[in-house]
Protein backbone atom coordinates (compact mmCIF):
# COMPACT_ATOMS: atom_id res chain seq x y z
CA UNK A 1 0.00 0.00 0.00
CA UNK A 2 1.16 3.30 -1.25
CA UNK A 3 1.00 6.81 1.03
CA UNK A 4 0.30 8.79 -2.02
CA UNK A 5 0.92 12.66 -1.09
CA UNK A 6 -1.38 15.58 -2.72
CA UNK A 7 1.77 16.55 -4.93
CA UNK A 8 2.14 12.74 -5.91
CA UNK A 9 -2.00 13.23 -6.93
CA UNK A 10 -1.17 16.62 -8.84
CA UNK A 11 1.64 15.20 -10.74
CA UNK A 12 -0.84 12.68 -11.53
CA UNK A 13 -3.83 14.99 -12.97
CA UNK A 14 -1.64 16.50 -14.81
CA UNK A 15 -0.08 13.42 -16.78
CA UNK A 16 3.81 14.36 -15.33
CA UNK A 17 4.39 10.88 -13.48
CA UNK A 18 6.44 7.90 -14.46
CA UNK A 19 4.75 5.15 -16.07
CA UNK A 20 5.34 3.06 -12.32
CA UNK A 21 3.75 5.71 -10.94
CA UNK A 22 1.11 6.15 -13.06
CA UNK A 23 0.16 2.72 -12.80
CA UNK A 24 0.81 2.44 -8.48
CA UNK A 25 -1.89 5.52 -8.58
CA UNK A 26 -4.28 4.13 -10.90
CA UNK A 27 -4.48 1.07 -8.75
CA UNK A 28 -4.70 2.96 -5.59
CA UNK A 29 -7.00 4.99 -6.73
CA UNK A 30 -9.67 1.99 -7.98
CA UNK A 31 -9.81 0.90 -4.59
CA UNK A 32 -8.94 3.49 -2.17
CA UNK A 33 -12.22 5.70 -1.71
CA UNK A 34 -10.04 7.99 0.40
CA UNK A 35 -7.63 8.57 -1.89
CA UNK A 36 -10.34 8.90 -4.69
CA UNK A 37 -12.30 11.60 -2.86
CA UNK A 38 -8.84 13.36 -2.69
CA UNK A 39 -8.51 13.28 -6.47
CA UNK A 40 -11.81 14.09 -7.00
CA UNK A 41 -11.36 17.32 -5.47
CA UNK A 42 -8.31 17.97 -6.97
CA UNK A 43 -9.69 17.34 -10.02
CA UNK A 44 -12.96 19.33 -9.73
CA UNK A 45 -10.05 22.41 -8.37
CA UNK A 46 -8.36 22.05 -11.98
CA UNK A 47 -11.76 22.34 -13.48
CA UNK A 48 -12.85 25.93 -11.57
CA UNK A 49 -9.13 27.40 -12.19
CA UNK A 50 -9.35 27.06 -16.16
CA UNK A 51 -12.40 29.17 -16.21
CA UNK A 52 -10.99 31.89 -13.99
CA UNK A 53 -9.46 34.46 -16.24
CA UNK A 54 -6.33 36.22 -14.29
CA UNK A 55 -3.96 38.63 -15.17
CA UNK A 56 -1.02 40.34 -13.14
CA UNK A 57 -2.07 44.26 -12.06
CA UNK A 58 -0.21 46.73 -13.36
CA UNK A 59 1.86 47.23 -10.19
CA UNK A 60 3.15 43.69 -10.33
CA UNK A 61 4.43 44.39 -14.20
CA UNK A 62 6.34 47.53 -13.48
CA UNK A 63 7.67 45.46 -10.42
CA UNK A 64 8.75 42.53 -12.73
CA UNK A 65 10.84 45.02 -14.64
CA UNK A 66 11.84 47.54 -12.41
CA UNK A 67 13.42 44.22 -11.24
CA UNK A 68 14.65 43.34 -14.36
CA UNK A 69 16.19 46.59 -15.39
CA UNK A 70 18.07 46.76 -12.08
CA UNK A 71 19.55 43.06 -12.67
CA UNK A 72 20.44 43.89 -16.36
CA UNK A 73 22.19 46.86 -15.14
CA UNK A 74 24.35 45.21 -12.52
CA UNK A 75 25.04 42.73 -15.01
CA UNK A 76 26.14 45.45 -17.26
CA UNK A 77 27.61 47.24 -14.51
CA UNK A 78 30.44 43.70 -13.84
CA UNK A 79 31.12 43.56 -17.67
């Protein structure tokens, strides 16, 4: 019997496990109702994210390259 972890579950729903693993979860999750429920609402989760629509506010873009502009010019600065 497998301790399967949320993360384990997430690598899972989205198709990034090994084949072994892959199959080890399947198995687990045909007979273990706890573990199914877990999936479940992982899987109902995925489903309400990919209808939100999100974007980053314009503070958190002039951030992002106030950030980056600083780094380049360090970088430029040690040339």
């Amino acid at each position: 019997m497998h301790n399967f972890t949320p993360e384990d579950l997430l690598l899972y729903l989205y198709n990034e496990t090994s084949p072994a693993q892959t199959a080890a979860i399947k198995a687990a999750l045909e007979t273990d109702w706890s573990l199914r429920e877990k999936f479940e609402t992982l899987t109902a989760s995925q489903k309400e994210l990919s209808v939100i629509k999100l974007s980053p506010g314009r503070k958190t873009i002039d951030n992002i390259l106030n950030y980056a502009e600083k780094a380049l010019s360090e970088v430029s600065a040690t040339v």
